[in-house]
Protein backbone atom coordinates (compact mmCIF):
# COMPACT_ATOMS: atom_id res chain seq x y z
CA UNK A 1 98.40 144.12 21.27
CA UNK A 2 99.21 144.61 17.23
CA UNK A 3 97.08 147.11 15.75
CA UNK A 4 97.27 147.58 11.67
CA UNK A 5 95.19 148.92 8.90
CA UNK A 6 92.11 147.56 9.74
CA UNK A 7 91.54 148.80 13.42
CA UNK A 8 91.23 152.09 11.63
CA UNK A 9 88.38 153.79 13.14
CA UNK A 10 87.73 150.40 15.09
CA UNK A 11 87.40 150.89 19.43
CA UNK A 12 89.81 148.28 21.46
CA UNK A 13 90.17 146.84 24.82
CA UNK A 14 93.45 146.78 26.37
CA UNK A 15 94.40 146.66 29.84
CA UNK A 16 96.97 148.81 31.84
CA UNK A 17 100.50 147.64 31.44
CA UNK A 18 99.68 146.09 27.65
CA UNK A 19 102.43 147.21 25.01
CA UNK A 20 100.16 148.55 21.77
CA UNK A 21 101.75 148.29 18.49
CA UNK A 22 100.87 150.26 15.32
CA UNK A 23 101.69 148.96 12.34
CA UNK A 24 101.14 150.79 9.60
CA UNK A 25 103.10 150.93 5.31
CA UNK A 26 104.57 154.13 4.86
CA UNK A 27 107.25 154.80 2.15
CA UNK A 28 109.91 157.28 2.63
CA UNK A 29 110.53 157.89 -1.09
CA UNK A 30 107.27 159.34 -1.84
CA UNK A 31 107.79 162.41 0.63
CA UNK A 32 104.67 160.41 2.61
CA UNK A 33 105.83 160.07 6.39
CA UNK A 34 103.90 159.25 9.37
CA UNK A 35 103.64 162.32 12.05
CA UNK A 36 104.08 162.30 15.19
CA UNK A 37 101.42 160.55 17.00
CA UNK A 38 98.82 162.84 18.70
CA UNK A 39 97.49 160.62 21.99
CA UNK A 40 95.92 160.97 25.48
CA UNK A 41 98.90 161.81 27.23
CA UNK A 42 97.40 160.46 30.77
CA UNK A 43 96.31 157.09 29.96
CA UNK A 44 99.01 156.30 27.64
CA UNK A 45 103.05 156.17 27.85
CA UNK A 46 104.67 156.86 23.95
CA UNK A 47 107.41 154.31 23.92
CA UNK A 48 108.83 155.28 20.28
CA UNK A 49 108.23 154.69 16.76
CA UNK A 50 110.52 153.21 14.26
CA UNK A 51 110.70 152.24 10.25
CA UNK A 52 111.16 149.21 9.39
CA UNK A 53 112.31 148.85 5.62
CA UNK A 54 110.60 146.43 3.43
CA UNK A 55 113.70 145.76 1.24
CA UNK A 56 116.89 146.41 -0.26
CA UNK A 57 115.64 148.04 -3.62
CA UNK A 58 115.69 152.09 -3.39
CA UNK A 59 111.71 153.26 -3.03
CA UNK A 60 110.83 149.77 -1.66
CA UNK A 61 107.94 150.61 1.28
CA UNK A 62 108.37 149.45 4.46
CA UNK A 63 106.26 149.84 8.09
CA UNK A 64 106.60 152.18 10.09
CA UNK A 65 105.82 150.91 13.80
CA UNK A 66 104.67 153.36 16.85
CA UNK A 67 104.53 151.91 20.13
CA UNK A 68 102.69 152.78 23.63
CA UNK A 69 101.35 151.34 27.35
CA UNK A 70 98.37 151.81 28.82
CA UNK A 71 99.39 153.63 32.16
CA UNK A 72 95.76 154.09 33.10
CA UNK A 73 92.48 153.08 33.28
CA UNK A 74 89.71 154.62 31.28
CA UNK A 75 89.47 155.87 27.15
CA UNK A 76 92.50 156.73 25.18
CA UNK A 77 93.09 157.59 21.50
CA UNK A 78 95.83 157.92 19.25
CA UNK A 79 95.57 159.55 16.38
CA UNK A 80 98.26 159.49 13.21
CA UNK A 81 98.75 161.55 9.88
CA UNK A 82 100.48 160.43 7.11
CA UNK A 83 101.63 163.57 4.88
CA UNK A 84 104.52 165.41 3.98
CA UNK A 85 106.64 167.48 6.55
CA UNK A 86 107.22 170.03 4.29
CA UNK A 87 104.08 170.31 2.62
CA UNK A 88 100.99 169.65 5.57
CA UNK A 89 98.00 168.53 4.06
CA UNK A 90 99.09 167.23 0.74
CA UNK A 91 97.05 165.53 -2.00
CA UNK A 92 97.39 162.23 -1.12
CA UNK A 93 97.34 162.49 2.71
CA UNK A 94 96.07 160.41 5.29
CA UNK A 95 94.51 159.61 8.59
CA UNK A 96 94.62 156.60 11.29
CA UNK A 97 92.80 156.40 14.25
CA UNK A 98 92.09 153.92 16.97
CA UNK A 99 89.94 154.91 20.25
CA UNK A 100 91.13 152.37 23.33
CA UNK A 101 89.17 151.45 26.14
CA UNK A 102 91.54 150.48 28.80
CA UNK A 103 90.54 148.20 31.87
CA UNK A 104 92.36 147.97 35.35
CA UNK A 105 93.22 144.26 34.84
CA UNK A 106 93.08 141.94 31.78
């Protein structure tokens, strides 16, 4: 399942085994990053996340892309912050969340 921008906040049904993808902009050059995800650990397996640039030009945005499985039936959410490393909480920060309801069997 592909998740973006608009499933912020949003509930979803996936079932165990499914491969959830976050998609979300982010661009490097502003000092803006998304954070490590925070996630129910037990229901859900972190598989990675990734940039993927959006171009060639210097300060061009991109997506950055954070993938899990659901390992488990039951409710799951992941949770992501997109801020500056070096400066938490900075003007200009922001939030994603998606809460996953995950079934035995699709």
């Amino acid at each position: 399942m592909e998740l973006g921008r608009t499933d912020n906040g949003q509930r979803r049904r996936v079932a165990v085994g499914d491969e959830i993808s976050i998609r979300l902009a982010e661009n490097p050059s502003t000092g803006f990053r998304w954070l490590e995800p925070q996630y129910d650990r037990g229901s859900l397996e972190y598989l990675g996340s990734e940039y993927e640039p959006g171009g060639t030009r210097a300060g061009a945005a991109g997506t950055r892309v954070v993938r899990f499985r659901a390992v488990t039936p039951g409710h799951a959410s992941v949770r992501l912050r997109n801020d500056r490393p070096t400066v938490p909480h900075s003007p200009g920060s922001s939030e994603y969340e998606v809460a996953l309801d995950i079934s035995a069997t699709s």
